[in-house]
N, C-alpha and C. Protein backbone atom coordinates (compact mmCIF):
# COMPACT_ATOMS: atom_id res chain seq x y z
N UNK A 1 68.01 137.00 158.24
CA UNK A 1 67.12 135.93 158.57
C UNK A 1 67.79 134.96 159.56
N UNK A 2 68.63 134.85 159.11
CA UNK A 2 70.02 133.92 160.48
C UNK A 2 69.45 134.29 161.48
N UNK A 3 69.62 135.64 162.16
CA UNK A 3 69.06 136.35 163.40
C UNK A 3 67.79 136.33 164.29
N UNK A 4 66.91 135.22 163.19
CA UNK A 4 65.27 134.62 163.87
C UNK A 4 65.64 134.02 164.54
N UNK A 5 65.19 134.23 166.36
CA UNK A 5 65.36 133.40 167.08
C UNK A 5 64.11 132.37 167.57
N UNK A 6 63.55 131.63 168.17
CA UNK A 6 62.87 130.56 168.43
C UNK A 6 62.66 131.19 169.75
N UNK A 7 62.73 131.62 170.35
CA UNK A 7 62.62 132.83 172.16
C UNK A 7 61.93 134.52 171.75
N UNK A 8 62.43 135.01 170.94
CA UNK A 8 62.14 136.49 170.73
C UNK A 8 61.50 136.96 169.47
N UNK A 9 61.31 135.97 168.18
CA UNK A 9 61.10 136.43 167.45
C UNK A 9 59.63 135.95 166.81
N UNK A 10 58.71 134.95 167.65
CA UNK A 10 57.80 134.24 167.13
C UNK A 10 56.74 135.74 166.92
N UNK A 11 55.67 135.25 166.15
CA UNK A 11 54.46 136.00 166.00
C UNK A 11 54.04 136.86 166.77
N UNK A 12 53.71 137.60 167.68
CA UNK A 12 52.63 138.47 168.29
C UNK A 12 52.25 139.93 167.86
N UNK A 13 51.52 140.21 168.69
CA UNK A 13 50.69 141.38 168.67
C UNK A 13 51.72 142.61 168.71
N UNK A 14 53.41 142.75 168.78
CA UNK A 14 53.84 143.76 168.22
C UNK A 14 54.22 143.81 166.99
N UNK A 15 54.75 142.19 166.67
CA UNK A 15 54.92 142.21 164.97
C UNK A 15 54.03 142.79 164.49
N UNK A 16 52.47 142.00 164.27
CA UNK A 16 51.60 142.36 163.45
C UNK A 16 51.36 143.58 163.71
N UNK A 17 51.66 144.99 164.54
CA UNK A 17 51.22 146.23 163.96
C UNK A 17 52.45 146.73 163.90
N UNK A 18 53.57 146.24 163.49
CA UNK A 18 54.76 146.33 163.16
C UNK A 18 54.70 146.55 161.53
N UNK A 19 54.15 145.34 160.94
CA UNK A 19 54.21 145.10 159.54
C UNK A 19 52.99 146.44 159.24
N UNK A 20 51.78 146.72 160.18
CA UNK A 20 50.81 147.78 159.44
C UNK A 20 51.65 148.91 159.72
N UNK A 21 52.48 149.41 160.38
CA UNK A 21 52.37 150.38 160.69
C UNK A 21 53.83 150.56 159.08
N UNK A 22 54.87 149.00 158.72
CA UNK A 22 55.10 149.61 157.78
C UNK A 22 54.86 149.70 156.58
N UNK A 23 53.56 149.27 156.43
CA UNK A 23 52.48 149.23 155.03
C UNK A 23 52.40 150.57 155.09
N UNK A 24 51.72 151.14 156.45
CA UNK A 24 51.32 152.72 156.06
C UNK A 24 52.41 154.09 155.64
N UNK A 25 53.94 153.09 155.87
CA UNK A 25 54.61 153.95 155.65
C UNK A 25 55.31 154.04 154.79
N UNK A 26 55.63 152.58 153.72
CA UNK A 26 55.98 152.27 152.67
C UNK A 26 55.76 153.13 151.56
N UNK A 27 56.72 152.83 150.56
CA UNK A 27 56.33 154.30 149.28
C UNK A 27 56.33 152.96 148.36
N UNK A 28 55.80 153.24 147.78
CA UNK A 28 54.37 153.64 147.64
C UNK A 28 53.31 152.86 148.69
N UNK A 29 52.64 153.53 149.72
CA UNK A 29 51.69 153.17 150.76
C UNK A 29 51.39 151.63 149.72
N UNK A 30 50.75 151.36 151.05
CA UNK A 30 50.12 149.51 150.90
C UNK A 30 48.75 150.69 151.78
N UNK A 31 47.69 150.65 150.80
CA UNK A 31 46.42 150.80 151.21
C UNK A 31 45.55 149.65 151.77
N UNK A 32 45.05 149.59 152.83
CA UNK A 32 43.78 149.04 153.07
C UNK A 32 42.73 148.86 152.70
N UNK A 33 42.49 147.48 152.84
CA UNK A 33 41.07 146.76 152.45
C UNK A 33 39.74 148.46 152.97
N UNK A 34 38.94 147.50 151.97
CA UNK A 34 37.83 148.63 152.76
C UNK A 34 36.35 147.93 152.71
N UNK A 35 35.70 147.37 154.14
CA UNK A 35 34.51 146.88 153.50
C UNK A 35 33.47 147.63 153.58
N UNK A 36 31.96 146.91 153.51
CA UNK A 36 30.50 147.01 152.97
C UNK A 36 30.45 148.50 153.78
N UNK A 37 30.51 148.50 155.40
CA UNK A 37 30.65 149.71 156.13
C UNK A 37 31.92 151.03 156.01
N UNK A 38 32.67 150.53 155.29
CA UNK A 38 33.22 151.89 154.85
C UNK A 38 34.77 151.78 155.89
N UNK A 39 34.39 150.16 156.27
CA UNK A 39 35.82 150.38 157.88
C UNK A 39 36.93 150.28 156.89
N UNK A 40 38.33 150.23 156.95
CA UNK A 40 39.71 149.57 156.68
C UNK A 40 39.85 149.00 157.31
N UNK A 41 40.66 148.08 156.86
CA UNK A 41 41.37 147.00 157.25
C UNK A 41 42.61 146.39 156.45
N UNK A 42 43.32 145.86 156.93
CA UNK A 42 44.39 145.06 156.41
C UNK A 42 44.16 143.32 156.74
N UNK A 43 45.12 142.59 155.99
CA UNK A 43 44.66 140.82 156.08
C UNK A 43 46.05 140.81 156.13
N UNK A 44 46.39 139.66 156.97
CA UNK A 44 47.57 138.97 157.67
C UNK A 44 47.65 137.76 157.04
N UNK A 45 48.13 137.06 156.08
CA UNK A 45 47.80 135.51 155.75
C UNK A 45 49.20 135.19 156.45
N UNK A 46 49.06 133.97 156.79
CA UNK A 46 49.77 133.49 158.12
C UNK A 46 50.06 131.79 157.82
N UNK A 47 51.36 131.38 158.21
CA UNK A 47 51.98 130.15 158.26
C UNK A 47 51.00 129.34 159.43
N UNK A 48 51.00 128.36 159.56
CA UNK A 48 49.94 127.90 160.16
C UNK A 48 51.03 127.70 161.81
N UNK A 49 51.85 127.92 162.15
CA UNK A 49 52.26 127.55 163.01
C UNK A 49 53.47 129.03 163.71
N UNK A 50 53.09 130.31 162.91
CA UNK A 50 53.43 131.47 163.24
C UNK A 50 51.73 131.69 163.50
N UNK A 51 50.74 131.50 163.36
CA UNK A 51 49.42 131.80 163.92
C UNK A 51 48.71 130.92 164.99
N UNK A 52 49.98 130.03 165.00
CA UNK A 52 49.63 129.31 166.68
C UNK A 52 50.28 129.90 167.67
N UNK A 53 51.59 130.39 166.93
CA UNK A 53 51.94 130.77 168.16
C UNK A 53 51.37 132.29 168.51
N UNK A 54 50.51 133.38 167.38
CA UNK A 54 50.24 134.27 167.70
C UNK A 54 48.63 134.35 168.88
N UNK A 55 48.13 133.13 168.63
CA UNK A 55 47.00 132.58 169.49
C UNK A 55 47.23 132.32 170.77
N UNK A 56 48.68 132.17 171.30
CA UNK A 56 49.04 132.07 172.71
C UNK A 56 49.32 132.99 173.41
N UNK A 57 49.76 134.67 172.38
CA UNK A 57 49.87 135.37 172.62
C UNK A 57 49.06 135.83 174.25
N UNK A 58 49.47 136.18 174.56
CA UNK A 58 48.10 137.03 176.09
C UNK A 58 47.52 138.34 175.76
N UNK A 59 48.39 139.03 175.30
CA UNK A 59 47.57 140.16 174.61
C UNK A 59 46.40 139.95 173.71
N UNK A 60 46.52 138.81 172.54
CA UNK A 60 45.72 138.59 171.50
C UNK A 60 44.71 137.58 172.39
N UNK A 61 44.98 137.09 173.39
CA UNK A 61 44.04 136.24 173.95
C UNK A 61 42.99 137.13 174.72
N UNK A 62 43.47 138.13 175.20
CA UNK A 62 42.80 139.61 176.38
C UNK A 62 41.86 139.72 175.42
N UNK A 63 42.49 140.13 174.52
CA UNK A 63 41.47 140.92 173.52
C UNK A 63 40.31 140.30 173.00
N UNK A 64 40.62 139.42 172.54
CA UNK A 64 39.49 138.51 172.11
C UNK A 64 38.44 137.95 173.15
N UNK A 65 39.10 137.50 174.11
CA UNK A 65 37.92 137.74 175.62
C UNK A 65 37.34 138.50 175.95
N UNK A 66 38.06 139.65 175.99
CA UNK A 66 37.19 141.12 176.34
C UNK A 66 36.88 141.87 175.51
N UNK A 67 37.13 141.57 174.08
CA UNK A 67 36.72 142.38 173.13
C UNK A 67 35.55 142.00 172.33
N UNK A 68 34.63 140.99 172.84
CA UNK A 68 33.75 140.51 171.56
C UNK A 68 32.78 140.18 172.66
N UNK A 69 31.59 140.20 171.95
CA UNK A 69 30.42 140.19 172.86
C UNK A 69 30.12 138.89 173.33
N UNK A 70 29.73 139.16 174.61
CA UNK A 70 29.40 137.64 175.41
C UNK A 70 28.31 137.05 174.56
N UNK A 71 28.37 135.74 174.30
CA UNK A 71 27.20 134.30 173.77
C UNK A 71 27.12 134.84 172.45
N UNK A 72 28.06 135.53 171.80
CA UNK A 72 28.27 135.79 170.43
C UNK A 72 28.64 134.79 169.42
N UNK A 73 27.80 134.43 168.30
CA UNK A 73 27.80 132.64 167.89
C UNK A 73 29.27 132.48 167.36
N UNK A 74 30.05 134.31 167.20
CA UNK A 74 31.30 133.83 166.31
C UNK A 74 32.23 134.33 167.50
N UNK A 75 33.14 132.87 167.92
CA UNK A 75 34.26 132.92 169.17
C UNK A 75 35.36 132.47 168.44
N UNK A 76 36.26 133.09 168.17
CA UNK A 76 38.21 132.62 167.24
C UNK A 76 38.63 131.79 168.06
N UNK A 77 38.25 132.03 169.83
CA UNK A 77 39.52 131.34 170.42
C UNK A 77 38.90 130.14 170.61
N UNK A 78 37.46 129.82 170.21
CA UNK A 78 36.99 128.40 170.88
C UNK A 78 36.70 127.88 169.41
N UNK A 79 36.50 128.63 168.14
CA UNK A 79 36.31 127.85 166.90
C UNK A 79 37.46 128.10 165.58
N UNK A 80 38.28 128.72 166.36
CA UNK A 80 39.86 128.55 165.11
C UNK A 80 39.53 129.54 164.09
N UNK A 81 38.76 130.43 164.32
CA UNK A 81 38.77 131.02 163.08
C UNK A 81 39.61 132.27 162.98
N UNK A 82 39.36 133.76 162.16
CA UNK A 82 40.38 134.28 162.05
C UNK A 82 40.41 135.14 163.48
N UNK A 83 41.48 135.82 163.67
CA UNK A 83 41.75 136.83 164.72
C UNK A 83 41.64 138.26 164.31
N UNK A 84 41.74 139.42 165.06
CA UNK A 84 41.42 140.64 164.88
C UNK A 84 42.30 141.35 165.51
N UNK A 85 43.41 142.16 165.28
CA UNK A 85 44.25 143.07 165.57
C UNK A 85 44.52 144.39 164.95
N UNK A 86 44.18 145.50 165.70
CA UNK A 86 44.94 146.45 164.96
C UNK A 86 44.49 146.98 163.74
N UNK A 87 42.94 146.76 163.60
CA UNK A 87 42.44 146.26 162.30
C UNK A 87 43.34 145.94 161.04
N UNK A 88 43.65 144.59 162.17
CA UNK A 88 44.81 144.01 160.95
C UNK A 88 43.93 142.22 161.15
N UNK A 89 43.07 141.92 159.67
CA UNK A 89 42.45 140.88 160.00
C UNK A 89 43.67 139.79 159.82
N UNK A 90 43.77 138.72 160.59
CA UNK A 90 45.08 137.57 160.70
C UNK A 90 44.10 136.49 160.35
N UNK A 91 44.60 135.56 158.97
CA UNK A 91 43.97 134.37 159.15
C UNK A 91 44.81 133.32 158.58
N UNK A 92 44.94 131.87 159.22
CA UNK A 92 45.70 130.80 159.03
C UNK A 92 45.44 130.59 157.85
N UNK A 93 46.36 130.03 156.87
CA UNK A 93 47.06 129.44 155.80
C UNK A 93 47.62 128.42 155.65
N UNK A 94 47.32 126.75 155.67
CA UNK A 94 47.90 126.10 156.30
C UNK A 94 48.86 125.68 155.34
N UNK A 95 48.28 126.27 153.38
CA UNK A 95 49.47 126.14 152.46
C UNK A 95 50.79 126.68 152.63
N UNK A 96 50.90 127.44 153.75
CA UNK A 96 52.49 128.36 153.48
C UNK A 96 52.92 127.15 153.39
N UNK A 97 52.88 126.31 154.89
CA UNK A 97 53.56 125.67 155.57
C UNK A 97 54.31 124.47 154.20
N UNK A 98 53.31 124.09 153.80
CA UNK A 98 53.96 123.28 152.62
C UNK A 98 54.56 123.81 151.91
N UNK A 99 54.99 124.89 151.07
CA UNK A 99 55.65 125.59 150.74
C UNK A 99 57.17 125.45 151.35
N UNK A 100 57.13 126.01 152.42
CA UNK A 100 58.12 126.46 153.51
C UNK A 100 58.75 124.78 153.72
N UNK A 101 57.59 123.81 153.83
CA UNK A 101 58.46 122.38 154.16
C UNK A 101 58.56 121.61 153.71
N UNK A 102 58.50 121.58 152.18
CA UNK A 102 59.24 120.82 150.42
C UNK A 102 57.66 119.82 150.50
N UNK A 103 56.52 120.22 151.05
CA UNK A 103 55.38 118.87 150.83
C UNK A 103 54.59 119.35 149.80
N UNK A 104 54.77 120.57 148.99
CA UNK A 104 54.04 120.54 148.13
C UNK A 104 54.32 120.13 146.92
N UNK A 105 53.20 119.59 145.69
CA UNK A 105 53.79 119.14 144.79
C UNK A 105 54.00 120.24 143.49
N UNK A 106 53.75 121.92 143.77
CA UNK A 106 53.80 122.50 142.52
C UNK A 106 55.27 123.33 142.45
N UNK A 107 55.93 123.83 141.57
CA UNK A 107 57.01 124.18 141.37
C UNK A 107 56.42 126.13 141.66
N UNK A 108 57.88 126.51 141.75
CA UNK A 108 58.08 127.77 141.69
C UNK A 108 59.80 128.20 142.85
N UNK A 109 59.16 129.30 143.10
CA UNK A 109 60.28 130.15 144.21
C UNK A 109 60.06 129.49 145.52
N UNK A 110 58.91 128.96 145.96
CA UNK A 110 58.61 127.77 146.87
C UNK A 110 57.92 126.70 146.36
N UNK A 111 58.41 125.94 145.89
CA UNK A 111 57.93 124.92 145.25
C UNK A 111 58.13 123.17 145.87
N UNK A 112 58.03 122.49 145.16
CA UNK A 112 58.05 121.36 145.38
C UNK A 112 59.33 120.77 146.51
N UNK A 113 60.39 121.47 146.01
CA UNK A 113 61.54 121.48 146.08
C UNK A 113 62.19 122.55 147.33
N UNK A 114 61.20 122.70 147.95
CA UNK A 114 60.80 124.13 148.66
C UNK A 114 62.07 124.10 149.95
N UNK A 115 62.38 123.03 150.92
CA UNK A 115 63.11 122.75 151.48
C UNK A 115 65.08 123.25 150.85
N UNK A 116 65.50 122.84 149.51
CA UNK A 116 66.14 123.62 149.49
C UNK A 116 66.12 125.14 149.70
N UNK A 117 65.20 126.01 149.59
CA UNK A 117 65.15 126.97 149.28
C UNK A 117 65.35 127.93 150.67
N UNK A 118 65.56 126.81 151.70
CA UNK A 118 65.86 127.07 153.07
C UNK A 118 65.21 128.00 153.70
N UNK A 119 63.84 127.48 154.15
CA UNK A 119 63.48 128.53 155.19
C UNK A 119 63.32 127.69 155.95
N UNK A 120 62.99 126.66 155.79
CA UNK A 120 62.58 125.63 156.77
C UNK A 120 64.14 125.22 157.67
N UNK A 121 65.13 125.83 157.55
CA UNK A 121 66.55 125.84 158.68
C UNK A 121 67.25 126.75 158.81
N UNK A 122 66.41 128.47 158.14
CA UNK A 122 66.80 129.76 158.23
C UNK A 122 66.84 130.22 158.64
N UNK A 123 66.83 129.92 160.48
CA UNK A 123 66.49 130.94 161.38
C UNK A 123 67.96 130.46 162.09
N UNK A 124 68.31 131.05 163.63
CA UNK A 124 68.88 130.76 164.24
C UNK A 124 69.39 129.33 164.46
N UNK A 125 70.58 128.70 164.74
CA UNK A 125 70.32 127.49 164.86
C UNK A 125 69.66 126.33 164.16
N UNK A 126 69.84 126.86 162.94
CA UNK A 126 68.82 126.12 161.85
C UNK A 126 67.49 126.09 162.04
N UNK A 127 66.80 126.88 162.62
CA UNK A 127 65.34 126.95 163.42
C UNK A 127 64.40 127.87 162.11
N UNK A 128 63.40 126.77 162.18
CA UNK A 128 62.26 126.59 161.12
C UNK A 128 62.19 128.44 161.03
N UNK A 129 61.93 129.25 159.42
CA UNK A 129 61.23 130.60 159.83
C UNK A 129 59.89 130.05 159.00
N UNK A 130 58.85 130.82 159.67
CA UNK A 130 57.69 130.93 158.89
C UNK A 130 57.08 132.57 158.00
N UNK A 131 56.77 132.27 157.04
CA UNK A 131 56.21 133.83 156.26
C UNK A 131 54.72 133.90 156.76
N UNK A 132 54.68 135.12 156.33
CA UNK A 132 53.26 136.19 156.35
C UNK A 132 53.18 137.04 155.57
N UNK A 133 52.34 137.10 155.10
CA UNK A 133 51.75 138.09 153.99
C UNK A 133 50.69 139.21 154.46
N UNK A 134 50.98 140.44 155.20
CA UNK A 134 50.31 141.75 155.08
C UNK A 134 49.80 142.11 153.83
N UNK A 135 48.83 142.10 153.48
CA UNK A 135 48.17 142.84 152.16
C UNK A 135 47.09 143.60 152.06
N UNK A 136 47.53 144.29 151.23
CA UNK A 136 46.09 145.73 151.12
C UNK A 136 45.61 145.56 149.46
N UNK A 137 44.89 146.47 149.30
CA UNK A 137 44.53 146.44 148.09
C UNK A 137 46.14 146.46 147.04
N UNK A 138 45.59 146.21 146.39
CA UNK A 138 46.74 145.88 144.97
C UNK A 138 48.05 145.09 145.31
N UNK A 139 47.93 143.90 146.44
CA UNK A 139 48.79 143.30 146.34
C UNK A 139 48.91 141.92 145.41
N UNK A 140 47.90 141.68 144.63
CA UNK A 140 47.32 140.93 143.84
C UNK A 140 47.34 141.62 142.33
N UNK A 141 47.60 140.95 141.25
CA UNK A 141 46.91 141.55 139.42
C UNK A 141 46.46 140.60 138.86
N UNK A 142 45.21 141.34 138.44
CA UNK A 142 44.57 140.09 137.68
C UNK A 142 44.39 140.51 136.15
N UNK A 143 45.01 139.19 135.30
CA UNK A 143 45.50 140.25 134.08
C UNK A 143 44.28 139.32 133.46
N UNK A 144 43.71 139.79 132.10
CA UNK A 144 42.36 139.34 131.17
C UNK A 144 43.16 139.66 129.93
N UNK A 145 43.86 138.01 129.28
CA UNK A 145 44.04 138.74 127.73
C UNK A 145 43.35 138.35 126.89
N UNK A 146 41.94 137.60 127.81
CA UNK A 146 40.66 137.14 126.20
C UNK A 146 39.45 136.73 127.32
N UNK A 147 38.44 137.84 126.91
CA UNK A 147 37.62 137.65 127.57
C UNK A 147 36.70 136.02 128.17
N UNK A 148 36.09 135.78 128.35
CA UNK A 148 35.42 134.23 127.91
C UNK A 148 35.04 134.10 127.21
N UNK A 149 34.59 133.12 126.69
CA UNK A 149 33.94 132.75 125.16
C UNK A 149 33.37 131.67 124.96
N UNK A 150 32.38 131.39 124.96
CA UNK A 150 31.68 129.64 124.78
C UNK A 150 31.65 129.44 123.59
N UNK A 151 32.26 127.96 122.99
CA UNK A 151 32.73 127.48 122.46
C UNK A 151 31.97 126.15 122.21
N UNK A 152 31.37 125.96 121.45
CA UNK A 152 30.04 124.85 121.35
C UNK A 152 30.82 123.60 119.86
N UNK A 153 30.53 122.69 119.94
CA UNK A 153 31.11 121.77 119.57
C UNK A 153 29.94 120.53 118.82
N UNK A 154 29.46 120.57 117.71
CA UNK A 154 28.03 120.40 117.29
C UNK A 154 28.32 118.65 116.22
N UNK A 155 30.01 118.58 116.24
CA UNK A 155 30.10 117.46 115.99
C UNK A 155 30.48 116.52 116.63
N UNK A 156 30.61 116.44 118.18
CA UNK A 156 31.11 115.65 118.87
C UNK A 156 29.92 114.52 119.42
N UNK A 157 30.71 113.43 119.34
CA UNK A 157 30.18 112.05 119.68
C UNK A 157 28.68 112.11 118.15
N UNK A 158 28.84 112.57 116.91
CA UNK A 158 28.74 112.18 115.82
C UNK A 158 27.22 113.27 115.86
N UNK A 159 27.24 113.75 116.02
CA UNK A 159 26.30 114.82 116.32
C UNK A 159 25.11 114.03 116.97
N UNK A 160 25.30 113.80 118.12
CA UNK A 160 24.28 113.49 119.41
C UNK A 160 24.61 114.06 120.44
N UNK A 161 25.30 114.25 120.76
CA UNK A 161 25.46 115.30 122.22
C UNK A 161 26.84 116.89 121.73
N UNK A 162 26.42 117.25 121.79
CA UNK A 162 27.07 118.53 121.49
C UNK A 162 28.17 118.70 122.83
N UNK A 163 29.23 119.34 122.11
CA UNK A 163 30.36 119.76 123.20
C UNK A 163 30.24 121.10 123.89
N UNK A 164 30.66 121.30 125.06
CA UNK A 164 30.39 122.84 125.49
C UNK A 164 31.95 123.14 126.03
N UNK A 165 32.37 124.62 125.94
CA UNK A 165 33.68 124.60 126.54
C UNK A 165 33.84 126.08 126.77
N UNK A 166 34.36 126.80 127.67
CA UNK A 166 34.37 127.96 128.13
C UNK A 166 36.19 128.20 127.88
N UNK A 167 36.41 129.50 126.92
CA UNK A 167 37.95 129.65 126.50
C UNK A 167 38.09 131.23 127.39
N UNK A 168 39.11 131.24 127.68
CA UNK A 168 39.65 132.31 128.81
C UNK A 168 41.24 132.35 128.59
N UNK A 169 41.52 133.29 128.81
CA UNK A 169 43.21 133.89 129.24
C UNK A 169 43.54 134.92 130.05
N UNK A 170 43.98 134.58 131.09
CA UNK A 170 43.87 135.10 132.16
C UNK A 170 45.22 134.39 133.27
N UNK A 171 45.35 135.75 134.01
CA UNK A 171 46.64 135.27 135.02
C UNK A 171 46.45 136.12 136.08
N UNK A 172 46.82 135.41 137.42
CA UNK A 172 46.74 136.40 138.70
C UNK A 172 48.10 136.13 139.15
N UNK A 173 48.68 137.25 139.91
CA UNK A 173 50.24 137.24 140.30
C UNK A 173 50.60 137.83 141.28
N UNK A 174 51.33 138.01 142.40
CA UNK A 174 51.96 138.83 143.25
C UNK A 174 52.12 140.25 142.41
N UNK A 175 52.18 141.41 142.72
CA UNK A 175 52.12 143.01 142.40
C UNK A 175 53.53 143.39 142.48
N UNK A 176 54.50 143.57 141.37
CA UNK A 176 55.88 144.04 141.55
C UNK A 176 55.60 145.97 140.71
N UNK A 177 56.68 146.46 141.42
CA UNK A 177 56.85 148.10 140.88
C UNK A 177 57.60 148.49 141.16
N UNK A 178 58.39 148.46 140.03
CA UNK A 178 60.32 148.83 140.30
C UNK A 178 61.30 148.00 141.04
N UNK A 179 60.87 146.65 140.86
CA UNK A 179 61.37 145.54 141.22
C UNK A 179 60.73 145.29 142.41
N UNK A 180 59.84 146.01 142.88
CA UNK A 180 59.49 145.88 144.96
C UNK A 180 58.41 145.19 145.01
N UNK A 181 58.08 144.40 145.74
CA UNK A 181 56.52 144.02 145.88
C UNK A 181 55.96 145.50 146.13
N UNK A 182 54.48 145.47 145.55
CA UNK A 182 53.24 146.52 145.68
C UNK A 182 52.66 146.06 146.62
N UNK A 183 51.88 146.89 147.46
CA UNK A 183 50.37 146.22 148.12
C UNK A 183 50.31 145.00 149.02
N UNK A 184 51.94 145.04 149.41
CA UNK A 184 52.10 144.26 150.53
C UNK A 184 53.24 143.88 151.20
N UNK A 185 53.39 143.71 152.85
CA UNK A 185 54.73 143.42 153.44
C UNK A 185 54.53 142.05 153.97
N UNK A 186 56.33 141.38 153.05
CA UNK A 186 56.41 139.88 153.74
C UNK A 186 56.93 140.21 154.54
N UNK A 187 56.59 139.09 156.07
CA UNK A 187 57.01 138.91 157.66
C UNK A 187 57.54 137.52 157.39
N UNK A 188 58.98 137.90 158.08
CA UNK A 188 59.13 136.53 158.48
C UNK A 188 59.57 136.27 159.97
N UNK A 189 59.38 135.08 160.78
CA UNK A 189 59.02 134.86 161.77
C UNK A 189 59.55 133.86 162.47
N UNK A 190 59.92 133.59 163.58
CA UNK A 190 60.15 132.02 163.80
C UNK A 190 59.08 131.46 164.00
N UNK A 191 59.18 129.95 163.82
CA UNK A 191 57.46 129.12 163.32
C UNK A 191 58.15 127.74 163.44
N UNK A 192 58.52 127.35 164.42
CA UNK A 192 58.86 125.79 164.78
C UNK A 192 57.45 125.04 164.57
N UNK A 193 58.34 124.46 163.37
CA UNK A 193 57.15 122.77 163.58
C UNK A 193 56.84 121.96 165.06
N UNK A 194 55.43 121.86 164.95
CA UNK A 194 55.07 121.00 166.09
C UNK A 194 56.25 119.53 166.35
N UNK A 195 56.79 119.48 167.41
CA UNK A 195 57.21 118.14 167.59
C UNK A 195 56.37 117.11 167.91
């Protein structure tokens, strides 16, 4: 990670079919999304400032000019929304960034405290890196250890208004298998904060 430079290593259009091409080759494969029409695809979630700089790109700019139909109501490069590569869908995240730069307030492996955890002076020269998340199906688990259950409450406030309450157990998590992430490749990137 030392080796991220701020010149050669920001976002573009070879990373991102860099990371698909090593989803497709990963063991166990990182499968692709699949939607309503039957296409694949992959999703890029993106540091908010490794997806600025992939927006300056010229390749990703070509494409999006010449690739989408003229007076078409949905334009990425004039309304910020997501980008299209490689059918690799890319869309901004502007939580990494807090993560990555100690402003958030929840704990974990990037947490509150996130700034020690040095990415935010991990690159070259102490130069900001930013993450990305490639994901296909099963890079996500969603575990159910009690279905829902309504839960009605017939003595509260002295029996005039009844209580209502919905009970659940349940957890969603990043996908590990044999210690490896499943169902998805982290990128990391150089991603200088705006001055």
């Amino acid at each position: 990670m030392a080796n991220i430079d701020t010149t050669n290593d920001t976002l573009d259009t070879g990373i991102v079919s860099l990371a698909k091409r090593m989803a497709q080759q990963a063991d166990a494969h990182v499968r692709p999304l699949r939607n309503t029409e039957d296409e694949e695809a992959f999703i890029l979630f993106c540091d908010p400032y490794a997806f600025r700089d992939l927006k300056s790109d010229s390749a990703i700019q070509q494409a999006q000019r010449e690739g989408l139909q003229r007076g078409a109501k949905f334009q990425p490069l004039m309304t910020g929304g997501d980008l299209l590569w490689d059918n690799v869908i890319i869309r901004e995240i502007p939580e990494i960034a807090d993560f990555i730069d100690g402003t958030s307030g929840t704990n974990g492996v990037w947490g509150g405290a996130a700034t020690a955890d040095g990415l935010n002076t991990a690159g070259n020269s102490s130069s900001r890196v930013g993450a990305c998340f490639l994901c296909g199906q099963q890079a996500l688990s969603y575990g159910l250890g009690q279905r829902p259950q309504t839960i009605v409450d017939k003595d509260y406030d002295f029996g005039f208004q009844p209580g209502v309450a919905v009970e659940l157990k349940h957890d969603i998590q990043k996908s590990f298998f044999n210690n490896k992430q499943h169902g998805m490749v982290t990128v990391f990137v150089s991603a200088a904060a705006d001055s």
